[in-house]
PDB file of N, CA and C in Angstrom:
ATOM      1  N   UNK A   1      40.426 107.503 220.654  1.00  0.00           N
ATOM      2  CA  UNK A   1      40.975 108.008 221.883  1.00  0.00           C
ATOM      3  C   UNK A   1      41.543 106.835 222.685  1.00  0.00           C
ATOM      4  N   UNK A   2      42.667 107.237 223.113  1.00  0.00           N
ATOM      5  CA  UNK A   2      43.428 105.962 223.475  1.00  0.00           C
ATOM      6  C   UNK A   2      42.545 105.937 225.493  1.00  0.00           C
ATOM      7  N   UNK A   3      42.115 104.802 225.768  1.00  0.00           N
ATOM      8  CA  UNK A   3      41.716 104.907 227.021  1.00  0.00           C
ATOM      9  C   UNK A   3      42.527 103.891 228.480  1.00  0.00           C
ATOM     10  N   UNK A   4      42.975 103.134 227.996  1.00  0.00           N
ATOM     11  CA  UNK A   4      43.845 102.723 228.396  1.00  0.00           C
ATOM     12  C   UNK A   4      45.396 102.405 228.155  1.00  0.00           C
ATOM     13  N   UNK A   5      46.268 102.335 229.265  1.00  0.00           N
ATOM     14  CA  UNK A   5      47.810 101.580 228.783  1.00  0.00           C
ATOM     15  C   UNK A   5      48.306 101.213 229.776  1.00  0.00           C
ATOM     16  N   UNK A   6      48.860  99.712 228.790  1.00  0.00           N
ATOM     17  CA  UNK A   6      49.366  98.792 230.022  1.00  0.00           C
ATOM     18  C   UNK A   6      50.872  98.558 230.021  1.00  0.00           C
ATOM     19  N   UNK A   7      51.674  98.210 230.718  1.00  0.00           N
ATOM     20  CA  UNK A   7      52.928  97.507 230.741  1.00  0.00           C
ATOM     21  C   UNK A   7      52.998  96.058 231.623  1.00  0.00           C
ATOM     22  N   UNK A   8      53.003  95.260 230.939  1.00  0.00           N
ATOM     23  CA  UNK A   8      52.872  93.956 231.205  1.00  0.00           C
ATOM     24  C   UNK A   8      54.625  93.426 231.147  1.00  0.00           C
ATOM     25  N   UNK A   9      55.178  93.014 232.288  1.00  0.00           N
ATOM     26  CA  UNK A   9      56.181  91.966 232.739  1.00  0.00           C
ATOM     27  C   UNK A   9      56.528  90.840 231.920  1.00  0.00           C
ATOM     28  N   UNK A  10      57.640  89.937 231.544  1.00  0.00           N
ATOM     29  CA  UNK A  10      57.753  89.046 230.792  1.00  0.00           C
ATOM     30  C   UNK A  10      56.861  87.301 231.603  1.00  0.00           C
ATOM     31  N   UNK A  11      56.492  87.892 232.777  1.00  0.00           N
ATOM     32  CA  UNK A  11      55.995  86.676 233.200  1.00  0.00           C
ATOM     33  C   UNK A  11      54.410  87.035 233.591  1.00  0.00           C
ATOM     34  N   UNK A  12      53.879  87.877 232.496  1.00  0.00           N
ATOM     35  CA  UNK A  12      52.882  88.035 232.235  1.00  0.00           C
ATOM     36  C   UNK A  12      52.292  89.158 234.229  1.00  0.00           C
ATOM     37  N   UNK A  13      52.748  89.614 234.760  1.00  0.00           N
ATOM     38  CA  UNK A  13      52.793  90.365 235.999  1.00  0.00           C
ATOM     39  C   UNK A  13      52.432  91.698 235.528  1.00  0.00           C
ATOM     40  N   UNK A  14      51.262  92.377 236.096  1.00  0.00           N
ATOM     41  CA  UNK A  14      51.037  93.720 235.784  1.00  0.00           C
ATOM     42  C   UNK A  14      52.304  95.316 236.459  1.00  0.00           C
ATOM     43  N   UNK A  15      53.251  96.027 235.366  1.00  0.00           N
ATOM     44  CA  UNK A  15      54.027  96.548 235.610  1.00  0.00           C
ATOM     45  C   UNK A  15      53.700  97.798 236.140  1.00  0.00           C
ATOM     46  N   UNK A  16      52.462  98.390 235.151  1.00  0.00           N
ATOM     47  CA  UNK A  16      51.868  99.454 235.359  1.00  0.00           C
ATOM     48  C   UNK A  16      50.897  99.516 234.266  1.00  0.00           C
ATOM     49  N   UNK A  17      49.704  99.822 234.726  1.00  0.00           N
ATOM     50  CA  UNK A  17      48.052 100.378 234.102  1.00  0.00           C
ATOM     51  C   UNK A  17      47.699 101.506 234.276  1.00  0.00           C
ATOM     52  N   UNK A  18      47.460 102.405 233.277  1.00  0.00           N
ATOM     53  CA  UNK A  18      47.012 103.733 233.928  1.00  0.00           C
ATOM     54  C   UNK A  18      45.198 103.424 232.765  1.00  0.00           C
ATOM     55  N   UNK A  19      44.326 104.249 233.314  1.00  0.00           N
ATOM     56  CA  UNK A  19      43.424 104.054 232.654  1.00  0.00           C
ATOM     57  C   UNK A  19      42.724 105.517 232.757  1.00  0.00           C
ATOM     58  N   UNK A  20      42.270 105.714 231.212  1.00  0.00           N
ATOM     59  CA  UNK A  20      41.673 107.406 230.928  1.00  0.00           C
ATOM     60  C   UNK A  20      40.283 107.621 231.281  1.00  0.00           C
ATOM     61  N   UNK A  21      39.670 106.799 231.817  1.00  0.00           N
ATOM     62  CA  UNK A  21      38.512 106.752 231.957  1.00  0.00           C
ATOM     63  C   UNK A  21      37.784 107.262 233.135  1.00  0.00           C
ATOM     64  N   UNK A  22      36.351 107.383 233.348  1.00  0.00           N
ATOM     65  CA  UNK A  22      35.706 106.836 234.997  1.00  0.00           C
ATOM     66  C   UNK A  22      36.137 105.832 235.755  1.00  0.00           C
ATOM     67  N   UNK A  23      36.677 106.149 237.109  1.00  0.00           N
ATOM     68  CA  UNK A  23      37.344 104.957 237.815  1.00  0.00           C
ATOM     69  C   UNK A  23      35.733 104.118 237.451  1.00  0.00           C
ATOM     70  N   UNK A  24      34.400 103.970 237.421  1.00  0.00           N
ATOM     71  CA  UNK A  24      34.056 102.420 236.973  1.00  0.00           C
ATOM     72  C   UNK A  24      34.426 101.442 235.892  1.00  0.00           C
ATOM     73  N   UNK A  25      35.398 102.072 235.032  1.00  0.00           N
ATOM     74  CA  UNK A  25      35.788 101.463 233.544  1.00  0.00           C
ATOM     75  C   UNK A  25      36.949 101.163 233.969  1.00  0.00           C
ATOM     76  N   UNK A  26      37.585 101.550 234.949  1.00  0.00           N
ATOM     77  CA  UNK A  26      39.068 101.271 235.659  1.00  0.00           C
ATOM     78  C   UNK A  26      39.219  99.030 235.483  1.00  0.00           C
ATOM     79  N   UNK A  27      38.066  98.847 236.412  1.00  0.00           N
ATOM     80  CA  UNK A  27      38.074  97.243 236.263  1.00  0.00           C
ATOM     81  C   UNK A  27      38.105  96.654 234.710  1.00  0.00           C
ATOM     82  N   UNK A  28      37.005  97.120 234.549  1.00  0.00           N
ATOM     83  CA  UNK A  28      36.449  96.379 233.064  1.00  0.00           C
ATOM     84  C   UNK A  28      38.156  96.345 232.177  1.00  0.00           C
ATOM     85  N   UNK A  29      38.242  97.629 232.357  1.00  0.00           N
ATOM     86  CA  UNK A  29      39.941  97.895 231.308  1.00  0.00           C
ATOM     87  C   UNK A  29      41.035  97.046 231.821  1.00  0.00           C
ATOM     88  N   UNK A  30      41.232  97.091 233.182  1.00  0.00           N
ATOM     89  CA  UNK A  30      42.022  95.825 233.728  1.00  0.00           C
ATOM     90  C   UNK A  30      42.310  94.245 233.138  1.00  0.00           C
ATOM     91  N   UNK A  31      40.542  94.345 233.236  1.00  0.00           N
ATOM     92  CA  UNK A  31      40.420  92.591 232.533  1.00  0.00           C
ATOM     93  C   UNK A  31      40.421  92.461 231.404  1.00  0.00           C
ATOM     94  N   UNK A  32      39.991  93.648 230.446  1.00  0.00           N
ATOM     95  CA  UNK A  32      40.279  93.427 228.949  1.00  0.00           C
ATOM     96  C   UNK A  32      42.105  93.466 228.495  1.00  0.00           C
ATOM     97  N   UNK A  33      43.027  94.200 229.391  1.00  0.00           N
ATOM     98  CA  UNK A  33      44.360  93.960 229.263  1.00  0.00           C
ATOM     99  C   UNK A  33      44.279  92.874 229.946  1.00  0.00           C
ATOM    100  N   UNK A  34      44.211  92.028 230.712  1.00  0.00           N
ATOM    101  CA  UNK A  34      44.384  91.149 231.141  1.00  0.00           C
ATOM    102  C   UNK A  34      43.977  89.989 230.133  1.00  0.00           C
ATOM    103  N   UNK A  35      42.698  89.917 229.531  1.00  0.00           N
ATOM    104  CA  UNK A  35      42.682  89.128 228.560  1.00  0.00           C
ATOM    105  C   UNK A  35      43.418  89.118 227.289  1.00  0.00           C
ATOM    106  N   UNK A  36      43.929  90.060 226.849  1.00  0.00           N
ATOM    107  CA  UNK A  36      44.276  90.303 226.124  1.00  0.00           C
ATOM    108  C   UNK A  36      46.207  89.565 225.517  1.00  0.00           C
ATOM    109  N   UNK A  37      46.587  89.231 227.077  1.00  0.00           N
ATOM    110  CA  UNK A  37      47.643  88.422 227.275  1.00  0.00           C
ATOM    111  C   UNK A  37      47.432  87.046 226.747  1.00  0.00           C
ATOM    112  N   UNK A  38      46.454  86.538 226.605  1.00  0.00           N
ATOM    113  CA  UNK A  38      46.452  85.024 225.752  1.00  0.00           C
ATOM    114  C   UNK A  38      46.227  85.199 224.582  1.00  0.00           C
ATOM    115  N   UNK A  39      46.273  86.528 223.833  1.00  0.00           N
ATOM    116  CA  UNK A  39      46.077  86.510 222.368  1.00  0.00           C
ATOM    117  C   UNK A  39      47.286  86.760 221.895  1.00  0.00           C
ATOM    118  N   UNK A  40      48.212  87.830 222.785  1.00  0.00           N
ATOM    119  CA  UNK A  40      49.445  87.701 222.517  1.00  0.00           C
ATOM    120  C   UNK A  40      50.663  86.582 223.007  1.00  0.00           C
ATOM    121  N   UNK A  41      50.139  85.534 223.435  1.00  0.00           N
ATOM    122  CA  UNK A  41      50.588  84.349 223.628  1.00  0.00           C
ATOM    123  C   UNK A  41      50.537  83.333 223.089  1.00  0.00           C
ATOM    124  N   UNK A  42      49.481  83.539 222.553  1.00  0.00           N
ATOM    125  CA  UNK A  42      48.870  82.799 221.209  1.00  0.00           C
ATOM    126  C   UNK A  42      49.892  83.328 219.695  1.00  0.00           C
ATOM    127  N   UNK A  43      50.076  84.387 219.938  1.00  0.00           N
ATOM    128  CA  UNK A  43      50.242  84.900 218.584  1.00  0.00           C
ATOM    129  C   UNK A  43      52.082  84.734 218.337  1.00  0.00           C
ATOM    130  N   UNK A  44      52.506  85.050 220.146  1.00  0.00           N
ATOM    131  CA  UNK A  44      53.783  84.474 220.071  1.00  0.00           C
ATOM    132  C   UNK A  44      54.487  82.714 219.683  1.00  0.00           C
ATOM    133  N   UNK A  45      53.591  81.993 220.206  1.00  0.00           N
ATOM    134  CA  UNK A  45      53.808  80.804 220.307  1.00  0.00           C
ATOM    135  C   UNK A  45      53.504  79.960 219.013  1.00  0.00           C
ATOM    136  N   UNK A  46      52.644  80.784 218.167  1.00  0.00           N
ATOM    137  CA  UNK A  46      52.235  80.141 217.030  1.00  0.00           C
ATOM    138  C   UNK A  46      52.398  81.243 215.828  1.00  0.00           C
ATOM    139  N   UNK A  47      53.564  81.573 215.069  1.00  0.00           N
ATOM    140  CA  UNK A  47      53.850  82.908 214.344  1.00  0.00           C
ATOM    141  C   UNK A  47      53.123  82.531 212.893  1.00  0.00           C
ATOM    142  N   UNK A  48      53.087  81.214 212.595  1.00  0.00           N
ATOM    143  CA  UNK A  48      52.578  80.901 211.176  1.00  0.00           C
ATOM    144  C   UNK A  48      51.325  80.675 211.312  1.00  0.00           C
ATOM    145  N   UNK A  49      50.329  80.642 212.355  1.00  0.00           N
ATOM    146  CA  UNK A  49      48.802  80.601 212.344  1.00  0.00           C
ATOM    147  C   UNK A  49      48.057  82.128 212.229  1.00  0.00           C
ATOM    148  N   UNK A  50      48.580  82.681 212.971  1.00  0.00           N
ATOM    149  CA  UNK A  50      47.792  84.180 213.319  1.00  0.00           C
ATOM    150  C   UNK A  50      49.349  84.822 213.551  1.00  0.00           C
ATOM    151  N   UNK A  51      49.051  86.609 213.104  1.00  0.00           N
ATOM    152  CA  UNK A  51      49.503  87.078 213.092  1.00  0.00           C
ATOM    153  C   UNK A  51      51.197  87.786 212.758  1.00  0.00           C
ATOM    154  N   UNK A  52      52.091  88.692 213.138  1.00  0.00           N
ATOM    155  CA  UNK A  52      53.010  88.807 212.482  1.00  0.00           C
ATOM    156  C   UNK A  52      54.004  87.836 212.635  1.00  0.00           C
ATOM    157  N   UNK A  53      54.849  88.262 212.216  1.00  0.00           N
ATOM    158  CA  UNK A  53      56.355  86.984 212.232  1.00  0.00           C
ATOM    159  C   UNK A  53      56.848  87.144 213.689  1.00  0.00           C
ATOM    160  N   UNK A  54      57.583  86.527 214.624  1.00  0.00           N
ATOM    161  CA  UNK A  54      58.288  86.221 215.814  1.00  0.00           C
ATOM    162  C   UNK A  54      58.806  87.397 215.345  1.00  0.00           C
ATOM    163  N   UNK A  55      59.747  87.898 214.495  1.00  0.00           N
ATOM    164  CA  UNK A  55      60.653  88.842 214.678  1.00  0.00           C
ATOM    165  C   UNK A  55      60.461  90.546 214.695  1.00  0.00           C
ATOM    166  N   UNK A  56      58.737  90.720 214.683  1.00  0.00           N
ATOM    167  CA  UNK A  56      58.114  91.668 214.584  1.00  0.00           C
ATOM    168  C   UNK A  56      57.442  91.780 216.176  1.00  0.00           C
ATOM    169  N   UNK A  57      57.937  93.038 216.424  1.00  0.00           N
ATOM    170  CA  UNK A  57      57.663  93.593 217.851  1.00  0.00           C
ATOM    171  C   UNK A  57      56.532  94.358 218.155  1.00  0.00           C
ATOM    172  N   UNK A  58      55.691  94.503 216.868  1.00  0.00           N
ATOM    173  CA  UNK A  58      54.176  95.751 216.791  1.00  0.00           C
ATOM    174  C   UNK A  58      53.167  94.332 216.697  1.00  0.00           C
ATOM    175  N   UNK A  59      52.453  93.453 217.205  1.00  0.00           N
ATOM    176  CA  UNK A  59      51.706  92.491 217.328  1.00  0.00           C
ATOM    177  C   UNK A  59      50.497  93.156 216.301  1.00  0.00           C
ATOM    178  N   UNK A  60      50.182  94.314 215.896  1.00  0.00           N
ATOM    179  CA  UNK A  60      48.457  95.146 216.009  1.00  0.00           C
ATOM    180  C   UNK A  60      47.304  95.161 216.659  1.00  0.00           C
ATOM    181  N   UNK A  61      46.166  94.891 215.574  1.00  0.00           N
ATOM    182  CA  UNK A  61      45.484  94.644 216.443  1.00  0.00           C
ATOM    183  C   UNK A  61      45.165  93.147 217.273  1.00  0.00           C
ATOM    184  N   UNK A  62      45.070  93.010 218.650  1.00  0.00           N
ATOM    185  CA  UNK A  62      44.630  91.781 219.275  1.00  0.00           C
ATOM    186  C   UNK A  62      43.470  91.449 218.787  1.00  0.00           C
ATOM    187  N   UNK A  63      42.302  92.208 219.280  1.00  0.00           N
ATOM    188  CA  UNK A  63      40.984  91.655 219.287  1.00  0.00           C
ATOM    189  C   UNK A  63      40.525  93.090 219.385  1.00  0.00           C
ATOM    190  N   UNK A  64      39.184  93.315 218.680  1.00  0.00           N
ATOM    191  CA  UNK A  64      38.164  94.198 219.054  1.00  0.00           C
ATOM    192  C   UNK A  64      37.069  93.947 220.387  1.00  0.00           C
ATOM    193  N   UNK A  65      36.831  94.233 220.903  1.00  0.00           N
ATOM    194  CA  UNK A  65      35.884  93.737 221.762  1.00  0.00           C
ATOM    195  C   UNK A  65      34.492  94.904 222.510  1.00  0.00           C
ATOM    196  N   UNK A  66      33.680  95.119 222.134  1.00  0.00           N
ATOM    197  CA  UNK A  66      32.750  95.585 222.483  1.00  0.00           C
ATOM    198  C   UNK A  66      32.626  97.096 221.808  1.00  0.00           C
ATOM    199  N   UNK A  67      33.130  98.564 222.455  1.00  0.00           N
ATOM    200  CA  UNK A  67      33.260  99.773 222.229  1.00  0.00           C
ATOM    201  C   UNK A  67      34.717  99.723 221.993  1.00  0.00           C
ATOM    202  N   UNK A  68      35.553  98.578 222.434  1.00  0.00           N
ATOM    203  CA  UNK A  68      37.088  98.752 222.031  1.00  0.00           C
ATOM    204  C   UNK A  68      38.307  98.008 221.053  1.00  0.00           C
ATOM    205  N   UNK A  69      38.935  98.506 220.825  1.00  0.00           N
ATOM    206  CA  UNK A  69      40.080  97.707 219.826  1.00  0.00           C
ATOM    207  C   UNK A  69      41.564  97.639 220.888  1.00  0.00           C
ATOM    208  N   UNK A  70      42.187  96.201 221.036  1.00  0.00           N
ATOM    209  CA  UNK A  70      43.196  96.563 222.093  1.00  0.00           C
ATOM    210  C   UNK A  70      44.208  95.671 221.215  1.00  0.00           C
ATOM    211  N   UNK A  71      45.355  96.461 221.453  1.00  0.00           N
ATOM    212  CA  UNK A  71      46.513  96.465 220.413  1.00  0.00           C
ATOM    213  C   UNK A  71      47.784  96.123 221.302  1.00  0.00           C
ATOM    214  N   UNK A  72      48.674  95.592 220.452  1.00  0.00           N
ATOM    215  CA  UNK A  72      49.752  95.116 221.596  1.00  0.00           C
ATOM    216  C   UNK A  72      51.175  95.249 220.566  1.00  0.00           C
ATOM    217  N   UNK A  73      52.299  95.501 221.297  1.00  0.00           N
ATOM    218  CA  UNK A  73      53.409  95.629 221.433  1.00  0.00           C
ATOM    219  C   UNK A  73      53.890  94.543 222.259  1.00  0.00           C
ATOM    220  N   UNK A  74      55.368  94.097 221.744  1.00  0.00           N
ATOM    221  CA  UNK A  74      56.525  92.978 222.427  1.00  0.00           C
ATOM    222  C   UNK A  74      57.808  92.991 222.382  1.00  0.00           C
ATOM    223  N   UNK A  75      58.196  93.941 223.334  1.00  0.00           N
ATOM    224  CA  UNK A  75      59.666  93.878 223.308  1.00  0.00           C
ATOM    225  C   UNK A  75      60.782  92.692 223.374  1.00  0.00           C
ATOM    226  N   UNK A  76      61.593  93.256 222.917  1.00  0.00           N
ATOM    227  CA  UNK A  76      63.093  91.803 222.793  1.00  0.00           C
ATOM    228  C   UNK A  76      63.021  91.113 224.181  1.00  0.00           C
ATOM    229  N   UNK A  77      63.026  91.831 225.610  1.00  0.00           N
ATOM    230  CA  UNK A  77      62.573  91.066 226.749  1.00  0.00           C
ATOM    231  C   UNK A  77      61.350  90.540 227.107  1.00  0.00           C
ATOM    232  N   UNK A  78      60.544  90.537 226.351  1.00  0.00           N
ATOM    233  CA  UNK A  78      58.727  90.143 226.556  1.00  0.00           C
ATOM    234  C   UNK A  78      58.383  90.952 227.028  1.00  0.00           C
ATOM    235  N   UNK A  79      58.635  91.703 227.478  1.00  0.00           N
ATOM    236  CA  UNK A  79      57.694  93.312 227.962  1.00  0.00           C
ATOM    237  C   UNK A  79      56.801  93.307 226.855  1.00  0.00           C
ATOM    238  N   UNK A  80      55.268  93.291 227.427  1.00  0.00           N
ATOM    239  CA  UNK A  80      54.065  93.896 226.549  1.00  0.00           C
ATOM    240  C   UNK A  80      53.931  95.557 226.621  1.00  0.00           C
ATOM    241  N   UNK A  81      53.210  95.932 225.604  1.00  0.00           N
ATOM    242  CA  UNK A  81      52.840  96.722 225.917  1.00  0.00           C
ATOM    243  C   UNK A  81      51.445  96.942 225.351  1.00  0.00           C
ATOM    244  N   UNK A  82      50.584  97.259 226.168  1.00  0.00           N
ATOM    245  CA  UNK A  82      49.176  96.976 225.643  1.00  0.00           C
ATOM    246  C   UNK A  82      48.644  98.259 225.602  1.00  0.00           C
ATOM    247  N   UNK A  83      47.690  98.723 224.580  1.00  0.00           N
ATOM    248  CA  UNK A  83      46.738  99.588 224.106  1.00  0.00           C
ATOM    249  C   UNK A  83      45.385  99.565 223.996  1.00  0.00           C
ATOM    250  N   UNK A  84      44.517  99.986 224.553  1.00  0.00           N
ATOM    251  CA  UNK A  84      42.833  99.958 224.692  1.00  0.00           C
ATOM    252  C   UNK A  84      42.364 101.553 223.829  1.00  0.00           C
ATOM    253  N   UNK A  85      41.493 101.427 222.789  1.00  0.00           N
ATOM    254  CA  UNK A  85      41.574 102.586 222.282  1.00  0.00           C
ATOM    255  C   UNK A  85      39.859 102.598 222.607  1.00  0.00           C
ATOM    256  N   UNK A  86      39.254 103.298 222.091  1.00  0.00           N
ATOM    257  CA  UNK A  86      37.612 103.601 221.867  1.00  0.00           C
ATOM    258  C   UNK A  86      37.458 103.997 220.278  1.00  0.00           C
ATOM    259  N   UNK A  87      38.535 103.893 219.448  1.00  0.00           N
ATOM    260  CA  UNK A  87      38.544 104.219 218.001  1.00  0.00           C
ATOM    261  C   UNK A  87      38.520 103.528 217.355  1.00  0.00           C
ATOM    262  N   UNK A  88      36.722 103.116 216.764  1.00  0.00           N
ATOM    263  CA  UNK A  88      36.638 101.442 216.382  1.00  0.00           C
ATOM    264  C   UNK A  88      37.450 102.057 214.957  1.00  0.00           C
ATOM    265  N   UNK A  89      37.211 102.827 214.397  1.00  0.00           N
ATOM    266  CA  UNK A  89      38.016 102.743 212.617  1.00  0.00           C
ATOM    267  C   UNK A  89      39.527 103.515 212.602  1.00  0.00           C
ATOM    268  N   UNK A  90      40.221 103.294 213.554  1.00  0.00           N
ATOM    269  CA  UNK A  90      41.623 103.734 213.877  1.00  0.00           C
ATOM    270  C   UNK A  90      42.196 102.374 212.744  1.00  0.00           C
ATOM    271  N   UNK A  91      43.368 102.493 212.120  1.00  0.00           N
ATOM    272  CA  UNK A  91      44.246 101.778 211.740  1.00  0.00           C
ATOM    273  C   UNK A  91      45.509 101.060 212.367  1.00  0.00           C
ATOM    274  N   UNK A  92      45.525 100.101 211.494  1.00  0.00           N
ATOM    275  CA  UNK A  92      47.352  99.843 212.164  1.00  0.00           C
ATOM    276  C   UNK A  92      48.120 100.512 212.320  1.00  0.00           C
ATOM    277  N   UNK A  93      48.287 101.104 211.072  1.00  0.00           N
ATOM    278  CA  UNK A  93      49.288 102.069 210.486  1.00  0.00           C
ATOM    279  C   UNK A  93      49.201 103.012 211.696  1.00  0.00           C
ATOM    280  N   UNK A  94      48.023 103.484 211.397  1.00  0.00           N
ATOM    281  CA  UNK A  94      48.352 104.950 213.057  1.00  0.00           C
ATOM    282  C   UNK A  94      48.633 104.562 214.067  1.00  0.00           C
ATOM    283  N   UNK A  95      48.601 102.931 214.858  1.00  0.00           N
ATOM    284  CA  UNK A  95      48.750 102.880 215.945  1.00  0.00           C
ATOM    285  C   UNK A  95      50.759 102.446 215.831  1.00  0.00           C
ATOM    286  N   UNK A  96      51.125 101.722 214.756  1.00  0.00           N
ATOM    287  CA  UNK A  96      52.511 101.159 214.655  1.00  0.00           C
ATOM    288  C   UNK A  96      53.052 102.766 214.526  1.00  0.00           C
ATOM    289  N   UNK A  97      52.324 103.731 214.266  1.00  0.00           N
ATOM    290  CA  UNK A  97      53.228 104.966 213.873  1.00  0.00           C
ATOM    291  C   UNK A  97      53.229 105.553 215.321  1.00  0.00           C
ATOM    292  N   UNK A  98      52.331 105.645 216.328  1.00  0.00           N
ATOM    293  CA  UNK A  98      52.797 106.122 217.531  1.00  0.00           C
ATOM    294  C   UNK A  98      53.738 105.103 218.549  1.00  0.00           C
ATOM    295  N   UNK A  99      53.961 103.959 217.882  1.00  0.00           N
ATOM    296  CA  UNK A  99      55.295 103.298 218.508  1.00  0.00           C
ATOM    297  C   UNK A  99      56.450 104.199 217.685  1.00  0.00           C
ATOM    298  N   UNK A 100      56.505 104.356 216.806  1.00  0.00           N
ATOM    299  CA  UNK A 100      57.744 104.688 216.111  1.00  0.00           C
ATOM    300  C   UNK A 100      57.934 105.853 216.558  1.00  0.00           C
ATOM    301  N   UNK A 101      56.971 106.786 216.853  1.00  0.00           N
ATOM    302  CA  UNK A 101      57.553 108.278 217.252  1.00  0.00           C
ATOM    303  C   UNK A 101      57.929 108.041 218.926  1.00  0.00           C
ATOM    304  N   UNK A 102      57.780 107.027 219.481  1.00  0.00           N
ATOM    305  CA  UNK A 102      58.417 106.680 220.611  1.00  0.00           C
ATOM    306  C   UNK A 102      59.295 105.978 220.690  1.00  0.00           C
ATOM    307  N   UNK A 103      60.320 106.340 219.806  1.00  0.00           N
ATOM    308  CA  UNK A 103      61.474 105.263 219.749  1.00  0.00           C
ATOM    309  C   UNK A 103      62.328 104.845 221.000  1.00  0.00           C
ATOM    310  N   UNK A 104      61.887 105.347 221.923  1.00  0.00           N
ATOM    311  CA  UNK A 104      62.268 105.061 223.506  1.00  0.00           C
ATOM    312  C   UNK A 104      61.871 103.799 223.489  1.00  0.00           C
ATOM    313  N   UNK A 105      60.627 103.231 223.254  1.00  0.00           N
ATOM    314  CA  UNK A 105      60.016 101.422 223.944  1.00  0.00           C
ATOM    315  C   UNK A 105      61.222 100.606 223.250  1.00  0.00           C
TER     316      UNK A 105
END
């Protein structure tokens, strides 16, 4: 179940967060998208250590972290787009496939 989504700015600036949860999980989800920006900074800046090629815009998964898996997207302008799920055995595949049926991002 997807519980959060973020849109993150090219200068790393929060665009918009909506979060599915109890406003008390509202914070916690904040800071896990929020952390979640140095993994995809990491992953941009260094394409041959971790993760996909520079020219691939579906990042996957970032990091698992606790009850969650948070997944990221990178548009041609650096627009993130970040994903917080609660579905520890969700795949790539299913999450790169609900970018594709949104061929709008």
């Amino acid at each position: 179940m997807i519980v959060c989504v973020a849109v993150v700015g090219h200068q790393n600036n929060p665009l918009y967060i909506q979060s599915f949860t109890e406003a008390d999980d509202a914070l916690k989800l904040h800071h896990i998208v929020h952390c979640s920006l140095d993994v995809v900074d990491e992953r941009v800046n260094n394409p041959k250590k971790s993760g996909p090629m520079l020219n691939e815009t579906f990042l996957g998964l970032l990091y698992p972290i606790e009850n969650y898996k948070v997944y990221g997207y990178l548009t041609n302008t650096k627009v993130k787009f970040i994903l917080v799920t609660t579905d520890l055995d969700v795949k790539d595949a299913d999450i790169s496939f609900i970018v594709v049926l949104n061929g709008s991002i």
